[in-house]
N, C-alpha and C. Protein backbone atom coordinates (compact mmCIF):
# COMPACT_ATOMS: atom_id res chain seq x y z
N UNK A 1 0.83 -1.18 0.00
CA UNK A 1 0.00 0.00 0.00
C UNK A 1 0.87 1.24 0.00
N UNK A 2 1.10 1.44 -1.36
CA UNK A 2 2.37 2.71 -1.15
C UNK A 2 2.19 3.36 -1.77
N UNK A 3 0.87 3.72 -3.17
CA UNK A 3 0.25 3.89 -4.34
C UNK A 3 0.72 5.25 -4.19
N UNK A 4 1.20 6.56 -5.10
CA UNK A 4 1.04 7.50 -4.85
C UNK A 4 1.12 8.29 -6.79
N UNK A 5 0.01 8.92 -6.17
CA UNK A 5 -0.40 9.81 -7.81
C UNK A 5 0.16 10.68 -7.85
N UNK A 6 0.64 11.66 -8.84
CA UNK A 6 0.72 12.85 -9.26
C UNK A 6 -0.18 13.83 -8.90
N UNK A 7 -1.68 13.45 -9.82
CA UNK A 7 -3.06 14.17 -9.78
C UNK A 7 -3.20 14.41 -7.94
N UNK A 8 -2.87 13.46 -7.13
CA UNK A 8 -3.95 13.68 -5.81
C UNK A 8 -2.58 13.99 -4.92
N UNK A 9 -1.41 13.27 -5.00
CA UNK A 9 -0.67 14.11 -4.27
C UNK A 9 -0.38 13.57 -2.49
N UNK A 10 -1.48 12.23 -3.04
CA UNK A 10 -1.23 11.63 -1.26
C UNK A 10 -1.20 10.14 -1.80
N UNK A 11 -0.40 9.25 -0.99
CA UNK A 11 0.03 8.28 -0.67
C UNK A 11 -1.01 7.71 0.05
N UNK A 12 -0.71 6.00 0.11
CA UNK A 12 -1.68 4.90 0.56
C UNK A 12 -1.93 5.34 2.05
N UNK A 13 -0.96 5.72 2.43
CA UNK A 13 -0.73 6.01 4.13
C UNK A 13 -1.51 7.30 4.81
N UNK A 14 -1.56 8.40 3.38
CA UNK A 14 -1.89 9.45 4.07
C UNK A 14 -3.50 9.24 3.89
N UNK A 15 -3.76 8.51 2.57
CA UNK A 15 -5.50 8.16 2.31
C UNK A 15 -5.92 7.45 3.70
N UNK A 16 -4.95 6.17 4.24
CA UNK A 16 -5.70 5.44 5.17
C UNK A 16 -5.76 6.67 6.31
N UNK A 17 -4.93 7.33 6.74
CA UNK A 17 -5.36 8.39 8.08
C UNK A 17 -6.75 8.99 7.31
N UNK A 18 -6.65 9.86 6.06
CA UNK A 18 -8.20 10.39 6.08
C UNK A 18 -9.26 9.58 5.65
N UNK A 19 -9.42 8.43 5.34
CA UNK A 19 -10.20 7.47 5.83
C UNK A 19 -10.75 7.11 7.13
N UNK A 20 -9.67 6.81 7.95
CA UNK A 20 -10.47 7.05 9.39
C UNK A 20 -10.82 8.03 9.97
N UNK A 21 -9.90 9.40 9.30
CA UNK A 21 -10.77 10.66 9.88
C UNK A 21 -12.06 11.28 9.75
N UNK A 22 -12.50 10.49 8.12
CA UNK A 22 -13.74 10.71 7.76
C UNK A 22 -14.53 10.10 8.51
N UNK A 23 -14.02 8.81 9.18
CA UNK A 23 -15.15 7.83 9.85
C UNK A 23 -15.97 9.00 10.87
N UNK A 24 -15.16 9.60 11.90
CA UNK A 24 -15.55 10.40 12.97
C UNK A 24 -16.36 11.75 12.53
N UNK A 25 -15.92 12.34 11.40
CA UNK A 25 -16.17 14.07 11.18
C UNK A 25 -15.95 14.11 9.14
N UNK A 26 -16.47 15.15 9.10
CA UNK A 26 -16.28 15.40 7.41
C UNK A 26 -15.37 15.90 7.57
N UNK A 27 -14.55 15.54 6.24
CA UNK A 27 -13.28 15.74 6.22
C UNK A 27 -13.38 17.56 5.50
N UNK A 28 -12.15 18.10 5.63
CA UNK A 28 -12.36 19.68 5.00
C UNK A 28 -12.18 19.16 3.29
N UNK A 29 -12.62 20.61 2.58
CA UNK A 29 -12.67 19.97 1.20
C UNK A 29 -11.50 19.54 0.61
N UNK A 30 -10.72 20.40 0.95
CA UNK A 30 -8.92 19.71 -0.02
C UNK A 30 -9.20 18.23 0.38
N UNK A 31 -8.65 18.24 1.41
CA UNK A 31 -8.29 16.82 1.85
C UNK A 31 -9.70 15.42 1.27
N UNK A 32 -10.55 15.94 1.36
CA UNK A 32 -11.79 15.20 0.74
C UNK A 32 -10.99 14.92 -0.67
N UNK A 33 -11.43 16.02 -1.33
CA UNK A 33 -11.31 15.89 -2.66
C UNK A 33 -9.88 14.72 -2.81
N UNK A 34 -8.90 15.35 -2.10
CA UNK A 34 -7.59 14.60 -2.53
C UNK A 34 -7.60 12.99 -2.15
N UNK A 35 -8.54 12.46 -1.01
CA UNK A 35 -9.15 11.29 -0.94
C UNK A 35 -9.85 10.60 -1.89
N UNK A 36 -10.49 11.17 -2.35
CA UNK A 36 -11.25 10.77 -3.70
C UNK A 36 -10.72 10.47 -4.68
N UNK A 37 -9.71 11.60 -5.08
CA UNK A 37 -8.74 11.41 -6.34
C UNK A 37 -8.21 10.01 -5.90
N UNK A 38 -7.57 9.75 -5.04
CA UNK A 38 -6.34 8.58 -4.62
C UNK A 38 -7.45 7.26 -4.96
N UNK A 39 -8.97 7.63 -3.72
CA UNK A 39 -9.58 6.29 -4.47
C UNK A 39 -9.84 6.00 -5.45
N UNK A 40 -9.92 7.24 -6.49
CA UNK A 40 -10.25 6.55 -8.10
C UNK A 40 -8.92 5.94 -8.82
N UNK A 41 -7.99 5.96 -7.82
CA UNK A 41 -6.79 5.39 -8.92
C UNK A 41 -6.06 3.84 -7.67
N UNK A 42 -6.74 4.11 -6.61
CA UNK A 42 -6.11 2.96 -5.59
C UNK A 42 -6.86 1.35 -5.56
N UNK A 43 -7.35 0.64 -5.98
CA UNK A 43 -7.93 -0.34 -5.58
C UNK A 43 -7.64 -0.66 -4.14
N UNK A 44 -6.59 -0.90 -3.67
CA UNK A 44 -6.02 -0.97 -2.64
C UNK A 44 -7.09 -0.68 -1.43
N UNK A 45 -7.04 0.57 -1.63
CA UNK A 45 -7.52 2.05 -1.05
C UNK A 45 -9.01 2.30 -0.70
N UNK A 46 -9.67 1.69 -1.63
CA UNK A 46 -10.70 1.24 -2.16
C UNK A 46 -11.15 0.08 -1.33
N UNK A 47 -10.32 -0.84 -1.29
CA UNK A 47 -11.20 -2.31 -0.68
C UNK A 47 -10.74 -1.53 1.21
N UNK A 48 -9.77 -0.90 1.52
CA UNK A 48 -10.03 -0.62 2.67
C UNK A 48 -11.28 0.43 3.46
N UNK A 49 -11.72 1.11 2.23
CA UNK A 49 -12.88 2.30 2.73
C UNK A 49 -14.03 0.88 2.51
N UNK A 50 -13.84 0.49 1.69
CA UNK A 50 -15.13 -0.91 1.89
C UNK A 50 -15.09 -1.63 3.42
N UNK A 51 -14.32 -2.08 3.97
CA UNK A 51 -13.89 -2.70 4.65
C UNK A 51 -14.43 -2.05 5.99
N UNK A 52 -13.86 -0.69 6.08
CA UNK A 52 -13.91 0.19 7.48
C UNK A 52 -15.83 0.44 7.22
N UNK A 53 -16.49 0.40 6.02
CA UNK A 53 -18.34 0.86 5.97
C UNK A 53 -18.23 -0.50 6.83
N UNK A 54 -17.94 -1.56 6.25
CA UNK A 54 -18.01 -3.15 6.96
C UNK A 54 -18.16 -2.95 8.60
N UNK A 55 -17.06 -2.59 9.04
CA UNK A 55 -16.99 -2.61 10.54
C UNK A 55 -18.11 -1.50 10.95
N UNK A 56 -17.46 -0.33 9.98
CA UNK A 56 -18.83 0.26 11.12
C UNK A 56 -20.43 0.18 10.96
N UNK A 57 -20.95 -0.44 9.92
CA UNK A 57 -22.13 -0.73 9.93
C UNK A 57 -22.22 -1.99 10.91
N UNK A 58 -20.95 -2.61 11.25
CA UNK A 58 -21.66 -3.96 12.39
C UNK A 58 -21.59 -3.35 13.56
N UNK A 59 -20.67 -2.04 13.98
CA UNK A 59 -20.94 -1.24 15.20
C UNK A 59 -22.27 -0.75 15.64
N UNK A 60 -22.81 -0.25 14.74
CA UNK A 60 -23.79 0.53 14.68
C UNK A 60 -25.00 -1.31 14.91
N UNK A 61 -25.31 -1.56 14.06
CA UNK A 61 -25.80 -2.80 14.62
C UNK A 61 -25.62 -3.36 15.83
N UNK A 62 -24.82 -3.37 16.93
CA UNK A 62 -24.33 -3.66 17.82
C UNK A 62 -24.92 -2.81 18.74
N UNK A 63 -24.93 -1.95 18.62
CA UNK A 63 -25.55 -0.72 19.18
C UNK A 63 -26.97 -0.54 19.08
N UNK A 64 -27.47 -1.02 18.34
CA UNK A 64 -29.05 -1.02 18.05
C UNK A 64 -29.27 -2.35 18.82
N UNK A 65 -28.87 -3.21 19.46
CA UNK A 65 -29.09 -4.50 19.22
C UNK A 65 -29.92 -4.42 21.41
């Protein structure tokens, strides 16, 4: 996970921190946007924002339960 674009300007490492930062709060727009860019070119990147909806939709279930 080391993917890093030109266009977006962030690395696998810096996507996974604003990935979990999005989990908590919206992210500000740069940093959004530059998340986005990285996922349209990361698969990687991609199966981990899948992954983290995964967990937290079973939190949230957990919580309803």
């Amino acid at each position: 996970m080391s993917e890093t674009t030109e266009d977006d300007g962030i690395d696998c490492r810096a996507a996974s921190h604003l990935l979990s930062a999005a989990q908590d709060a919206a992210l500000p727009p740069d940093d959004e946007r530059r998340l986005v860019e990285h996922l349209g070119v990361c698969s990687m990147c991609r199966h981990v924002q899948g992954q983290l909806g995964v967990l937290r939709d079973a939190v949230r279930q957990l919580g309803s339960s």
